[in-house]
Protein backbone atom coordinates (compact mmCIF):
# COMPACT_ATOMS: atom_id res chain seq x y z
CA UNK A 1 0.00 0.00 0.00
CA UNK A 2 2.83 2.61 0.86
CA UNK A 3 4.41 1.63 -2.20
CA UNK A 4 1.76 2.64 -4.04
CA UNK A 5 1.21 6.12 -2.62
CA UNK A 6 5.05 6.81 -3.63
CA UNK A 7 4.16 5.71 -7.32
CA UNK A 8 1.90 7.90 -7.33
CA UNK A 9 3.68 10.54 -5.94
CA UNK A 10 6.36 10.05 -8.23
CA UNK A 11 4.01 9.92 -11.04
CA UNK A 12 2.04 13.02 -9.69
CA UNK A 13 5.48 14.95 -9.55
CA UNK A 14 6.77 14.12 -13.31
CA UNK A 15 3.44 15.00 -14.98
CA UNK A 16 3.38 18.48 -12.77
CA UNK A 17 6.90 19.36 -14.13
CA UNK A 18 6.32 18.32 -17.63
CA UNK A 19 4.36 21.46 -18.38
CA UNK A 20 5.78 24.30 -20.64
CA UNK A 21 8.68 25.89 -20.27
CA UNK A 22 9.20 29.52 -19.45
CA UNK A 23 10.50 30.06 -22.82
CA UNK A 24 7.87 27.98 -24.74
CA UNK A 25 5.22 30.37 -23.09
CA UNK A 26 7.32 33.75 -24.28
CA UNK A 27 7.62 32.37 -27.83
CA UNK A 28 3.35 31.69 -27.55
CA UNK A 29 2.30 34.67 -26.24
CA UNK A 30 5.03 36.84 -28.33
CA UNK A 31 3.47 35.23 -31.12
CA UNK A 32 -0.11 35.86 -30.66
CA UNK A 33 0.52 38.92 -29.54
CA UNK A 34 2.25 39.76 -33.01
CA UNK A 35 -0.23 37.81 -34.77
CA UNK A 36 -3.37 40.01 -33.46
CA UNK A 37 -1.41 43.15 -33.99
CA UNK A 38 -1.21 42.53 -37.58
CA UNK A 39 -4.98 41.55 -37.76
CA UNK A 40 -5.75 44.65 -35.77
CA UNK A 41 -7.37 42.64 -33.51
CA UNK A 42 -6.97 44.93 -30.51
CA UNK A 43 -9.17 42.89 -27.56
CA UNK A 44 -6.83 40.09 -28.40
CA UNK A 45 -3.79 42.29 -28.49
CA UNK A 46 -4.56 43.14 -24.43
CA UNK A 47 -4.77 39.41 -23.72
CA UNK A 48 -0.54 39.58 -24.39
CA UNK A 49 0.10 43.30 -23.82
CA UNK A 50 0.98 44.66 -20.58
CA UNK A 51 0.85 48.44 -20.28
CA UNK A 52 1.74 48.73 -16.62
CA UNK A 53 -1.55 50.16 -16.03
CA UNK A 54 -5.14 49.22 -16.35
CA UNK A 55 -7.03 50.29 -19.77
CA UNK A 56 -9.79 51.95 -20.02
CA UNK A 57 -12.23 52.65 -23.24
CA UNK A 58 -10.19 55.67 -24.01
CA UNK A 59 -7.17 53.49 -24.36
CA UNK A 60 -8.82 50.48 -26.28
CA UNK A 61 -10.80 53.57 -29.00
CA UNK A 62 -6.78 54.49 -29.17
CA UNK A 63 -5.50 51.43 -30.04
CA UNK A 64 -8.30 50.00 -32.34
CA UNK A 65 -7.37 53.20 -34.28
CA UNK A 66 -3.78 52.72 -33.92
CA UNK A 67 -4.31 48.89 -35.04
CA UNK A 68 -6.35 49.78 -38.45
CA UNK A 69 -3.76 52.29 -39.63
CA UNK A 70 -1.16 49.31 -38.92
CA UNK A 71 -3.22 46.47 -40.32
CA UNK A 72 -3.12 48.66 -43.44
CA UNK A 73 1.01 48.87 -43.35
CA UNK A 74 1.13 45.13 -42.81
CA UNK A 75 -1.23 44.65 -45.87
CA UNK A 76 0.45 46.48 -47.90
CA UNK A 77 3.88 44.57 -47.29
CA UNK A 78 1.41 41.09 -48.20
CA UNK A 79 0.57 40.36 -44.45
CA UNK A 80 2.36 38.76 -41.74
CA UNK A 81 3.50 34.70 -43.41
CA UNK A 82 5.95 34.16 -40.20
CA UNK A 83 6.78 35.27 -36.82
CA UNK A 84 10.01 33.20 -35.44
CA UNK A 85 11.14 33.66 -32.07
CA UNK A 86 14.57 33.73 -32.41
CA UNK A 87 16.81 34.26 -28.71
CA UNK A 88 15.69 34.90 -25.14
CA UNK A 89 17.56 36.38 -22.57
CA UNK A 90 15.72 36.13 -18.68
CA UNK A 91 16.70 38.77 -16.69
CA UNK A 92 14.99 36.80 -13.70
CA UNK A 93 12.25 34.87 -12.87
CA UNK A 94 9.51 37.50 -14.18
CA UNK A 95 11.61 39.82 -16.64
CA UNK A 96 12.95 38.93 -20.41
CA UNK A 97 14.16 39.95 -23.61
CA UNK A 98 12.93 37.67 -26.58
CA UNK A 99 14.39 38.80 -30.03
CA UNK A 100 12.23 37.80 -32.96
CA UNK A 101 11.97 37.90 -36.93
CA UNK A 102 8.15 38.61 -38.61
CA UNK A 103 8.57 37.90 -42.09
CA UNK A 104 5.99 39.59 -44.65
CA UNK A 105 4.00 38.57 -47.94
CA UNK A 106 6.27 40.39 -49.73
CA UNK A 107 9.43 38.77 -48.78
CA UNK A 108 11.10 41.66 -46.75
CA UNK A 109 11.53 40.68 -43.44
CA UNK A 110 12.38 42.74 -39.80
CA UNK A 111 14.33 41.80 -36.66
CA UNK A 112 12.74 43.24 -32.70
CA UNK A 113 13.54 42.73 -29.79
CA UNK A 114 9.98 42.53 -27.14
CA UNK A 115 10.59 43.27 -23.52
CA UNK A 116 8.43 41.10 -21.46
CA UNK A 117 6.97 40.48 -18.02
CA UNK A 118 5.60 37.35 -16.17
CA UNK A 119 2.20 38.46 -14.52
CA UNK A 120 0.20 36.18 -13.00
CA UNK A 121 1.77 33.42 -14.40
CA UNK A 122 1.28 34.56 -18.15
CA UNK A 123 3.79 36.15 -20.02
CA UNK A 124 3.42 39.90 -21.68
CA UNK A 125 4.99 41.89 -23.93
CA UNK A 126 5.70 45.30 -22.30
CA UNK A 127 4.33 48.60 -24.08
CA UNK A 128 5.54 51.65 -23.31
């Protein structure tokens, strides 16, 4: 019988630390957080955006308006085909740098860098 509880101790342990990494979660929410800027898909944007403050309507009318007149930049250059995190650097456990290459329609390509913070859990990019 006590052999069994340390099974499934054991077992309850492994499966605990098998979830994502801290890096696999930048790289997602980096992503998506890319990925609805260049839809202009500002409610989504907030779900990976940390502004250091809370947003009110004023702040989401600004950024829908801010997102349309960048949707149309990002359409122009054939949309977004590609967004490939490239390095991280953690600064500790809730600070990071991720550097990261969106490739467009059009074949041109750009290099950033995001800032980021671990909130809650979930990782952000920083805007400033």
């Amino acid at each position: 019988m006590m052999r069994r509880v340390y099974i499934l101790s054991f077992l309850v342990l492994v499966l605990l630390g098998c979830g994502p990494s801290d890096e696999e979660l930048m790289q997602e929410a980096l992503v998506n957080a890319v990925t609805a800027l260049s839809a202009g898909d500002a409610d989504r944007y907030l779900q990976y955006a940390d502004f250091g403050d809370d947003v009110d309507s004023l702040h989401v009318s600004l950024l829908q308006a801010m997102f349309a007149r960048y949707k149309t930049v990002v359409d122009s250059k054939g949309g977004v085909v590609e967004v490939s995190p490239q390095l991280s650097s953690l600064d500790n456990d809730s600070l990071a740098n991720i550097s990261y290459i969106i490739k467009y329609g059009d074949g041109t390509e750009e290099r950033k860098v995001a800032p980021m913070v671990k909130k809650t859990g979930q990782w952000k990019v920083i805007v400033k």
